[in-house]
PDB file of N, CA and C in Angstrom:
ATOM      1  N   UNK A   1     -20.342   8.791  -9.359  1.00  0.00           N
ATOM      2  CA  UNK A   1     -19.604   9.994  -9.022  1.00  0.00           C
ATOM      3  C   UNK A   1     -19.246   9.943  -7.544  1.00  0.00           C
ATOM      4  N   UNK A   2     -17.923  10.605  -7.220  1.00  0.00           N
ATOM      5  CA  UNK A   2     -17.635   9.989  -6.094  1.00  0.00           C
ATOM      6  C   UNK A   2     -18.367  11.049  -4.938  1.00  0.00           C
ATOM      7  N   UNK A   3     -18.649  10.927  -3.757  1.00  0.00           N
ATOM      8  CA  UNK A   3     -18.998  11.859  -3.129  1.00  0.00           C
ATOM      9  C   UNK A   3     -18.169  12.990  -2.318  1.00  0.00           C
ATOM     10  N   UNK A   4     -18.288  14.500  -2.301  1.00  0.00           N
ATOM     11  CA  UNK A   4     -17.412  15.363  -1.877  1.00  0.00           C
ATOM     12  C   UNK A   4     -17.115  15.094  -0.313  1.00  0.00           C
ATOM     13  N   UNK A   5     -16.108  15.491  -0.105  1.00  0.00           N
ATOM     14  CA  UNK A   5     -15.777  15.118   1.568  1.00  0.00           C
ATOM     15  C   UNK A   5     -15.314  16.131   1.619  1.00  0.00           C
ATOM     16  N   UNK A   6     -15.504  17.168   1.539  1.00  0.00           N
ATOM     17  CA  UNK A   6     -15.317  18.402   2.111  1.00  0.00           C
ATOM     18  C   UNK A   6     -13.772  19.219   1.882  1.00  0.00           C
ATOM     19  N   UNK A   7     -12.693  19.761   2.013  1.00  0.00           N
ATOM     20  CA  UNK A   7     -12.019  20.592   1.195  1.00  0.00           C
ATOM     21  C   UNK A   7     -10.938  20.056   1.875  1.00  0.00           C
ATOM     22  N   UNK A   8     -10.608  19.098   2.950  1.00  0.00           N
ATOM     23  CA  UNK A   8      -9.954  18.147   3.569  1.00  0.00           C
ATOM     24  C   UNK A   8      -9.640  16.980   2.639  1.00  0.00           C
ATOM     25  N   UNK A   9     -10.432  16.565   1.930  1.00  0.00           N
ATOM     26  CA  UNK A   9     -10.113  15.505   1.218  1.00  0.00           C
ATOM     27  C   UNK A   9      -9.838  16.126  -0.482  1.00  0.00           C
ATOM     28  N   UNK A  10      -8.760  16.026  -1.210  1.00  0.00           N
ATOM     29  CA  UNK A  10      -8.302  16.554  -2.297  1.00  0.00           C
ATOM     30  C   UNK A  10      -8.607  15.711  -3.452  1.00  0.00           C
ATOM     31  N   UNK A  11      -8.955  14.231  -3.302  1.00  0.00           N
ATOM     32  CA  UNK A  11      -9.306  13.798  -4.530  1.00  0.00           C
ATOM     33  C   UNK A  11     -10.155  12.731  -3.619  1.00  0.00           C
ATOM     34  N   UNK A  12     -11.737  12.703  -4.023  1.00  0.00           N
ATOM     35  CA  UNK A  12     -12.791  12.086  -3.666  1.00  0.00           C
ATOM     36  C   UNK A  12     -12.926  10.695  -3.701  1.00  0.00           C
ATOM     37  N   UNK A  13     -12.258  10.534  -5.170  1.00  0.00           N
ATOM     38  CA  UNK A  13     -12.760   8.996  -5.902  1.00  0.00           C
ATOM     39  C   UNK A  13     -11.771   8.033  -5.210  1.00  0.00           C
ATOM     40  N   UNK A  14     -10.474   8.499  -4.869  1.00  0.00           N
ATOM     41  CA  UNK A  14      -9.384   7.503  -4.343  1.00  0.00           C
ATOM     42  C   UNK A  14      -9.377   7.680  -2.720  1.00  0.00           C
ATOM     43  N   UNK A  15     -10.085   8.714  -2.082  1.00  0.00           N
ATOM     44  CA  UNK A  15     -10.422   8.339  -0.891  1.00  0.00           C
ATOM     45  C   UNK A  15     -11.607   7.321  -0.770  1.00  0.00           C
ATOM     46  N   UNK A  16     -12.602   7.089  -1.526  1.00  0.00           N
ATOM     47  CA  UNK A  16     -13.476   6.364  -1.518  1.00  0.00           C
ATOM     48  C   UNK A  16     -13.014   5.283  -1.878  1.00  0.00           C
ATOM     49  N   UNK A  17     -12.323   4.863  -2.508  1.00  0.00           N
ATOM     50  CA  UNK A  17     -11.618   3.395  -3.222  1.00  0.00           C
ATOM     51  C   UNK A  17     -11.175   3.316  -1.925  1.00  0.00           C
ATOM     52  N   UNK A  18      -9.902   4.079  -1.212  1.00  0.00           N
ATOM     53  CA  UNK A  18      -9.473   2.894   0.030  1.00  0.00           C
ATOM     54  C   UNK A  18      -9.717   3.115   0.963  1.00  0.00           C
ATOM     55  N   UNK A  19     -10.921   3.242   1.581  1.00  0.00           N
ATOM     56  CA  UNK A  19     -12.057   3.422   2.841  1.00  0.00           C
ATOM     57  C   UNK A  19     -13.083   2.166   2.147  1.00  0.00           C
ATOM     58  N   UNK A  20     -12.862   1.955   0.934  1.00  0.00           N
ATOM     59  CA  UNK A  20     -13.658   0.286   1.198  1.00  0.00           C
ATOM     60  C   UNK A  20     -12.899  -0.286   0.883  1.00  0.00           C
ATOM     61  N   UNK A  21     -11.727  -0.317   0.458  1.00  0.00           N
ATOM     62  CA  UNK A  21     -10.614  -1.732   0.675  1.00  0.00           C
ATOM     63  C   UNK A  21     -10.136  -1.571   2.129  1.00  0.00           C
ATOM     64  N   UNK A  22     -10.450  -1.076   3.105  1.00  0.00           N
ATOM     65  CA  UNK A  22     -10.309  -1.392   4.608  1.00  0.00           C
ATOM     66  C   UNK A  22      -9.623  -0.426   5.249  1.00  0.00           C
ATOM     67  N   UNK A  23      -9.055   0.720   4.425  1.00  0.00           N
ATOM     68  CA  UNK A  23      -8.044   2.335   5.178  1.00  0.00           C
ATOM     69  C   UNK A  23      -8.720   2.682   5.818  1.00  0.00           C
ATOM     70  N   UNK A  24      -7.916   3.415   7.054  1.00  0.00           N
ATOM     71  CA  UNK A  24      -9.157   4.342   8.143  1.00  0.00           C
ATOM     72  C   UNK A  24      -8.987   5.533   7.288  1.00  0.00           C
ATOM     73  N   UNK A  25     -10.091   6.135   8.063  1.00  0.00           N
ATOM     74  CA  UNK A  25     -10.551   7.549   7.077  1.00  0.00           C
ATOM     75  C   UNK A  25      -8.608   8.481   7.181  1.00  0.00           C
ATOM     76  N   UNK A  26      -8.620   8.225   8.188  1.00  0.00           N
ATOM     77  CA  UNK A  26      -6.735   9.172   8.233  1.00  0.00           C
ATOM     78  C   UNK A  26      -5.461   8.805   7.010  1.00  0.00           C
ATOM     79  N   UNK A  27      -5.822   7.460   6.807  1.00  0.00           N
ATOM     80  CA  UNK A  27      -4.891   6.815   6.111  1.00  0.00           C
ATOM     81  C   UNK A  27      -5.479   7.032   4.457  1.00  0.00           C
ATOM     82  N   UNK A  28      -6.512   7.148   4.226  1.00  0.00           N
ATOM     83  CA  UNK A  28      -7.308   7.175   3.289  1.00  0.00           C
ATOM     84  C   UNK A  28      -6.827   8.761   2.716  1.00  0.00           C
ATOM     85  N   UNK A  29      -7.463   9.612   3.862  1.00  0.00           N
ATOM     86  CA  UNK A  29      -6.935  11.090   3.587  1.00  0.00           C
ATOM     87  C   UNK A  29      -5.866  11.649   2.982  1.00  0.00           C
ATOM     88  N   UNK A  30      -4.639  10.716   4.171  1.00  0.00           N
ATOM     89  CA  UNK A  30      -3.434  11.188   3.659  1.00  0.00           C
ATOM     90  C   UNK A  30      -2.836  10.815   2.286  1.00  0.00           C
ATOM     91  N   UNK A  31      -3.293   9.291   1.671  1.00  0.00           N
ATOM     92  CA  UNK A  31      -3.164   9.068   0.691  1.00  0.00           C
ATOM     93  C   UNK A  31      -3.497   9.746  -0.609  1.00  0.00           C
ATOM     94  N   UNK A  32      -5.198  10.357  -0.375  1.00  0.00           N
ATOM     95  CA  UNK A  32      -5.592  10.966  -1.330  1.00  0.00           C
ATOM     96  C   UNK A  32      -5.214  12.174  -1.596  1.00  0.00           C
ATOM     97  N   UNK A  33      -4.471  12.794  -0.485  1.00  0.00           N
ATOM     98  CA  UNK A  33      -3.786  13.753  -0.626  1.00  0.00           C
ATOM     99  C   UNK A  33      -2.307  14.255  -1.349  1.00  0.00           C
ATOM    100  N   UNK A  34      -2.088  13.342  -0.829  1.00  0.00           N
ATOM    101  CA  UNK A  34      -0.967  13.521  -1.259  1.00  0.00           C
ATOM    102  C   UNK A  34      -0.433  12.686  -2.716  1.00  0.00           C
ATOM    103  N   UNK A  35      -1.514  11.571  -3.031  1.00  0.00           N
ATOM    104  CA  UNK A  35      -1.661  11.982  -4.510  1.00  0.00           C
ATOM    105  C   UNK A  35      -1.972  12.738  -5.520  1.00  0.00           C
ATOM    106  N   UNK A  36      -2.975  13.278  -4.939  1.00  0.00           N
ATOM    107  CA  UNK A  36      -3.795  14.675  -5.428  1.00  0.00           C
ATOM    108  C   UNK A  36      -2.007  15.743  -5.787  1.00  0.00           C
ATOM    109  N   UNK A  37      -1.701  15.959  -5.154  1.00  0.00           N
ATOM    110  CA  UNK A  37      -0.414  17.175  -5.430  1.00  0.00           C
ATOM    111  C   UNK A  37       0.287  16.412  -5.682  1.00  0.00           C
ATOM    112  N   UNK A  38       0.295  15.308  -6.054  1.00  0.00           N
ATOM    113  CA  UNK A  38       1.967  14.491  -6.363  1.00  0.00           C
ATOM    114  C   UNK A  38       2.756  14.576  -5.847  1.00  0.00           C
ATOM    115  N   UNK A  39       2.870  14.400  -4.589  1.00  0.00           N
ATOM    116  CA  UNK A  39       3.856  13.820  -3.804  1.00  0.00           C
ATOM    117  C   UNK A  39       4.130  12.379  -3.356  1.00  0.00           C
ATOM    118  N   UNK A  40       2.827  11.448  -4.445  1.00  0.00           N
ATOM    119  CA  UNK A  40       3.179  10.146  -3.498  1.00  0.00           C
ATOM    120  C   UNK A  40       3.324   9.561  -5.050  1.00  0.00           C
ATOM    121  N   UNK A  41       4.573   8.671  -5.275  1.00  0.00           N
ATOM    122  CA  UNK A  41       4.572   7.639  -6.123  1.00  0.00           C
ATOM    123  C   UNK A  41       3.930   6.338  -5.844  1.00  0.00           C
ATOM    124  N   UNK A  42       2.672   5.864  -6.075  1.00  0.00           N
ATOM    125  CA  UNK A  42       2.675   4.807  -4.577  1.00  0.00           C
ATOM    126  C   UNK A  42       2.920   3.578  -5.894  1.00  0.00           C
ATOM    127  N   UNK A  43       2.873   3.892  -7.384  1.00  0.00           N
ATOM    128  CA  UNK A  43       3.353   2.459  -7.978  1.00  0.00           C
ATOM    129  C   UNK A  43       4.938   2.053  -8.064  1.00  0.00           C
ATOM    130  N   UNK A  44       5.937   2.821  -7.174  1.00  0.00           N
ATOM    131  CA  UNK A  44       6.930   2.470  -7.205  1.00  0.00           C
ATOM    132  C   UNK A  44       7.170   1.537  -5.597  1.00  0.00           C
ATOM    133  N   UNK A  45       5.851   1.445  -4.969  1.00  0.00           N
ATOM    134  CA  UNK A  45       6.193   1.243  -3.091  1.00  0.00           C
ATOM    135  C   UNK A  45       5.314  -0.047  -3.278  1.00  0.00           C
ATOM    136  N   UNK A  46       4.332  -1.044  -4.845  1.00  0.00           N
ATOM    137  CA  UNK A  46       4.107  -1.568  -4.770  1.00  0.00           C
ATOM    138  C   UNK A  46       4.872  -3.358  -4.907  1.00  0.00           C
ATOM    139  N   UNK A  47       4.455  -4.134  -3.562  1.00  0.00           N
ATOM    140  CA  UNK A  47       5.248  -5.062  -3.181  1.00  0.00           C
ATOM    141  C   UNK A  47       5.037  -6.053  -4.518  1.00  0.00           C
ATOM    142  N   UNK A  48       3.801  -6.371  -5.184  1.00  0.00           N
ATOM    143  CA  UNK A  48       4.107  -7.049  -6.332  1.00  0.00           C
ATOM    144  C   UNK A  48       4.398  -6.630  -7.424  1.00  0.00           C
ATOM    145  N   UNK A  49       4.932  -5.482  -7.908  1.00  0.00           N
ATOM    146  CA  UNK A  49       6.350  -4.896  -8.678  1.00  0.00           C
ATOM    147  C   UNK A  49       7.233  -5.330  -8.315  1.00  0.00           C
ATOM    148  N   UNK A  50       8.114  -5.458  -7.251  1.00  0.00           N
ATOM    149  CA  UNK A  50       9.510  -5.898  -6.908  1.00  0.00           C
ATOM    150  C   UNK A  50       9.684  -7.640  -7.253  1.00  0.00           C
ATOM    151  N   UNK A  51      10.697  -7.743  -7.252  1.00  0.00           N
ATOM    152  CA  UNK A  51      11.289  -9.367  -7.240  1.00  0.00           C
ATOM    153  C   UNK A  51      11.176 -10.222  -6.539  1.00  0.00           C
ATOM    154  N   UNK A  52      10.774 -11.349  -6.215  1.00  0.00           N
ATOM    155  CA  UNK A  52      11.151 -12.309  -5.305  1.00  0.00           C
ATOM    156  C   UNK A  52      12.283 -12.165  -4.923  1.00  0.00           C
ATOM    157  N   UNK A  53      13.424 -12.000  -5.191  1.00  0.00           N
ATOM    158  CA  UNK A  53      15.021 -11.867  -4.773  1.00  0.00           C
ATOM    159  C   UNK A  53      14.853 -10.434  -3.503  1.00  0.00           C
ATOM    160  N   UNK A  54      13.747  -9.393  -4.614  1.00  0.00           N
ATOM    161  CA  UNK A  54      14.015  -8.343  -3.764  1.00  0.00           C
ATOM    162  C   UNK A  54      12.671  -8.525  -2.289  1.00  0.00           C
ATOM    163  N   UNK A  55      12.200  -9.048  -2.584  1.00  0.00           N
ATOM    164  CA  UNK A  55      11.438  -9.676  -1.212  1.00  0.00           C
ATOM    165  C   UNK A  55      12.104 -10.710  -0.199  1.00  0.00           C
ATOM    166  N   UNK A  56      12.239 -11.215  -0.869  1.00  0.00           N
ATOM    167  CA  UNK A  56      13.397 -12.173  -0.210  1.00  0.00           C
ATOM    168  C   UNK A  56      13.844 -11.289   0.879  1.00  0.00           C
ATOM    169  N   UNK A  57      14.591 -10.518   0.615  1.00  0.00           N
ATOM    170  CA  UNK A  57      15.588  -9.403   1.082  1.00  0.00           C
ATOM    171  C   UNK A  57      15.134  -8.745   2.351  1.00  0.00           C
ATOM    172  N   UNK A  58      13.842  -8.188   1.806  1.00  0.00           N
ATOM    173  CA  UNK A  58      13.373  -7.299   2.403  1.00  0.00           C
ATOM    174  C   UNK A  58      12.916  -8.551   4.139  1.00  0.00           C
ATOM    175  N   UNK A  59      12.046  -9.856   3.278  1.00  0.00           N
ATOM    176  CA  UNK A  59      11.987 -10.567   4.540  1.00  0.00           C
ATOM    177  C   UNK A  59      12.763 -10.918   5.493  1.00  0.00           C
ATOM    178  N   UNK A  60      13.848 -11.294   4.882  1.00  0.00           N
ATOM    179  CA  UNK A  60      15.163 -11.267   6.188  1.00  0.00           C
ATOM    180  C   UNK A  60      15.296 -10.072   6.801  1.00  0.00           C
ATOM    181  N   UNK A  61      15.534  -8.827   6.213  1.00  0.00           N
ATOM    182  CA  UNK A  61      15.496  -7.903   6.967  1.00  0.00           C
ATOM    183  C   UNK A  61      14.630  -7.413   8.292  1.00  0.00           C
ATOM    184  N   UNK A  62      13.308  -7.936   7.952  1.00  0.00           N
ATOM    185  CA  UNK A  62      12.410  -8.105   9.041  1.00  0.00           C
ATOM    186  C   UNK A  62      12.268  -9.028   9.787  1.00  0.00           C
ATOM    187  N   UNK A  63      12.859 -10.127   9.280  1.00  0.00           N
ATOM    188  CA  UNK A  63      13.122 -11.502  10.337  1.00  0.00           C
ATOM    189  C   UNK A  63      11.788 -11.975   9.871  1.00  0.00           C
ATOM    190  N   UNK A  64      11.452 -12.203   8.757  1.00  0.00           N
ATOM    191  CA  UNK A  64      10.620 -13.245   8.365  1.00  0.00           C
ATOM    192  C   UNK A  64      11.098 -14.787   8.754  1.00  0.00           C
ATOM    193  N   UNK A  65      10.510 -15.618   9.495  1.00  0.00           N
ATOM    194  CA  UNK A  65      10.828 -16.857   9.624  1.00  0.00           C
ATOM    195  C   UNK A  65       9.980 -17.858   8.539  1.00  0.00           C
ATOM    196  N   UNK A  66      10.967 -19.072   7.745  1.00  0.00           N
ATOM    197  CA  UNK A  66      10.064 -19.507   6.770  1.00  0.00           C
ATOM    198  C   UNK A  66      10.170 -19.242   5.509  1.00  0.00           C
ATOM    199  N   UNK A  67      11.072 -17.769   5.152  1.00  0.00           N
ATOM    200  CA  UNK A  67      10.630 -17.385   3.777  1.00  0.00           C
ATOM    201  C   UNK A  67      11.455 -18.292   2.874  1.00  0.00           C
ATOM    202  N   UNK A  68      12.829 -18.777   2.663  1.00  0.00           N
ATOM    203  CA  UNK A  68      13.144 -19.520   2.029  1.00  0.00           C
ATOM    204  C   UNK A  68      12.351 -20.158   1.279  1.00  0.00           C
ATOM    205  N   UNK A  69      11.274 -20.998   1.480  1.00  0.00           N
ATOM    206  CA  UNK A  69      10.412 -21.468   1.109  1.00  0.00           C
ATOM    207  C   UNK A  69       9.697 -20.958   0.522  1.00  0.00           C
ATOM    208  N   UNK A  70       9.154 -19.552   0.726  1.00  0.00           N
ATOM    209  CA  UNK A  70       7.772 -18.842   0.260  1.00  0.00           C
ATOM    210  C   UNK A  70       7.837 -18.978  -1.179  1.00  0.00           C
ATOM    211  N   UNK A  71       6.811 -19.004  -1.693  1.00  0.00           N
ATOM    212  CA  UNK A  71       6.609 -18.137  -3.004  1.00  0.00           C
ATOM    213  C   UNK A  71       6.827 -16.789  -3.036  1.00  0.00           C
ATOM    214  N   UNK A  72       6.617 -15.809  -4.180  1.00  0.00           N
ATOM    215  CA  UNK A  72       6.820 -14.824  -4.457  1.00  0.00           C
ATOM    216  C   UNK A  72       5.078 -14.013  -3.649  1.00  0.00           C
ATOM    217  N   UNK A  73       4.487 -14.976  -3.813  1.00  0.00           N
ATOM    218  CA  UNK A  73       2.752 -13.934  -3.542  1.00  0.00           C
ATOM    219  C   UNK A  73       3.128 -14.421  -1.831  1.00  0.00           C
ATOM    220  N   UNK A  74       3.014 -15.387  -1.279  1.00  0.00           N
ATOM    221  CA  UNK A  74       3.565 -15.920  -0.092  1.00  0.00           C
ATOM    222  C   UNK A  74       4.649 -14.751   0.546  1.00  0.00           C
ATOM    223  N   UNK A  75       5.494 -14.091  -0.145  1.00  0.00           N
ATOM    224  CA  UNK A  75       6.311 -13.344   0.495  1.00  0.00           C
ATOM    225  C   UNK A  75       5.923 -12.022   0.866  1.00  0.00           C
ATOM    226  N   UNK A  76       5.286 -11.967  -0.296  1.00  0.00           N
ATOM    227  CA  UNK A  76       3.920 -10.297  -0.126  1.00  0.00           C
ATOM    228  C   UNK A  76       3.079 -10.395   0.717  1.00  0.00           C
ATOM    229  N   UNK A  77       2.693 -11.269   0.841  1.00  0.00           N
ATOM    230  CA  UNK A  77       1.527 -11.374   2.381  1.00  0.00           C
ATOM    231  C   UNK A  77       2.401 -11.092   3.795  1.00  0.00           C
ATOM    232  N   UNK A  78       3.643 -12.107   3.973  1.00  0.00           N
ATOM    233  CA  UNK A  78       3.886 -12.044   4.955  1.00  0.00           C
ATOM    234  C   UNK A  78       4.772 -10.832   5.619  1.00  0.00           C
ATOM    235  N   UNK A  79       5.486  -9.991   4.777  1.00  0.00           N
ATOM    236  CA  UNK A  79       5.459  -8.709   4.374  1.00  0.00           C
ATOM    237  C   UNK A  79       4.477  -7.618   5.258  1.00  0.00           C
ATOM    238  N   UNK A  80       3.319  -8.016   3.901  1.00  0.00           N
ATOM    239  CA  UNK A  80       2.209  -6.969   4.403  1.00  0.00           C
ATOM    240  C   UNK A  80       1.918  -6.744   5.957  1.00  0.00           C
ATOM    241  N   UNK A  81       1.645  -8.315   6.441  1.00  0.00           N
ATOM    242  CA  UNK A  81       1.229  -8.633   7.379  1.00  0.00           C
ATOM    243  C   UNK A  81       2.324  -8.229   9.052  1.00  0.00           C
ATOM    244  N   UNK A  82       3.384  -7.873   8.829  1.00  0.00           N
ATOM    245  CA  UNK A  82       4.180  -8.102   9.848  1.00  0.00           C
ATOM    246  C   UNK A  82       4.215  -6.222  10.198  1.00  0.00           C
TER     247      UNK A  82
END
């Protein structure tokens, strides 16, 4: 059972899920929040849903150097990472 965090945090169990996959408690918050009321789609903002074509894309746009080459999981990292 997840533990209460007080009337700040709106859904317990998914603030606790990403405060140990590495979120600061702010980022964690806002997430759980704003899933909690549905305001966040977050399986439409996930990078391995989209295409390689549409990563592709997105990497040039950021000036990925290299991606031509990438793989599709290769393009999600470097993505994430930038």
């Amino acid at each position: 059972m997840a533990k209460d965090h007080g009337s700040q945090v709106k859904d317990d169990a998914l603030y606790e899920e990403l405060r140990e996959q590495g979120a600061s408690k702010e980022k964690a918050a806002r997430i759980a929040n704003a899933k909690a009321n549905g305001s966040l789609d977050h399986e439409s903002t996930r990078l391995e849903d989209r295409t390689k074509s549409d990563l592709y894309d997105e990497a040039k746009k950021i000036g990925i150097e290299g991606r031509s080459t990438m793989s599709k999981d290769d393009l999600v990292k470097a993505i994430r990472n930038r």
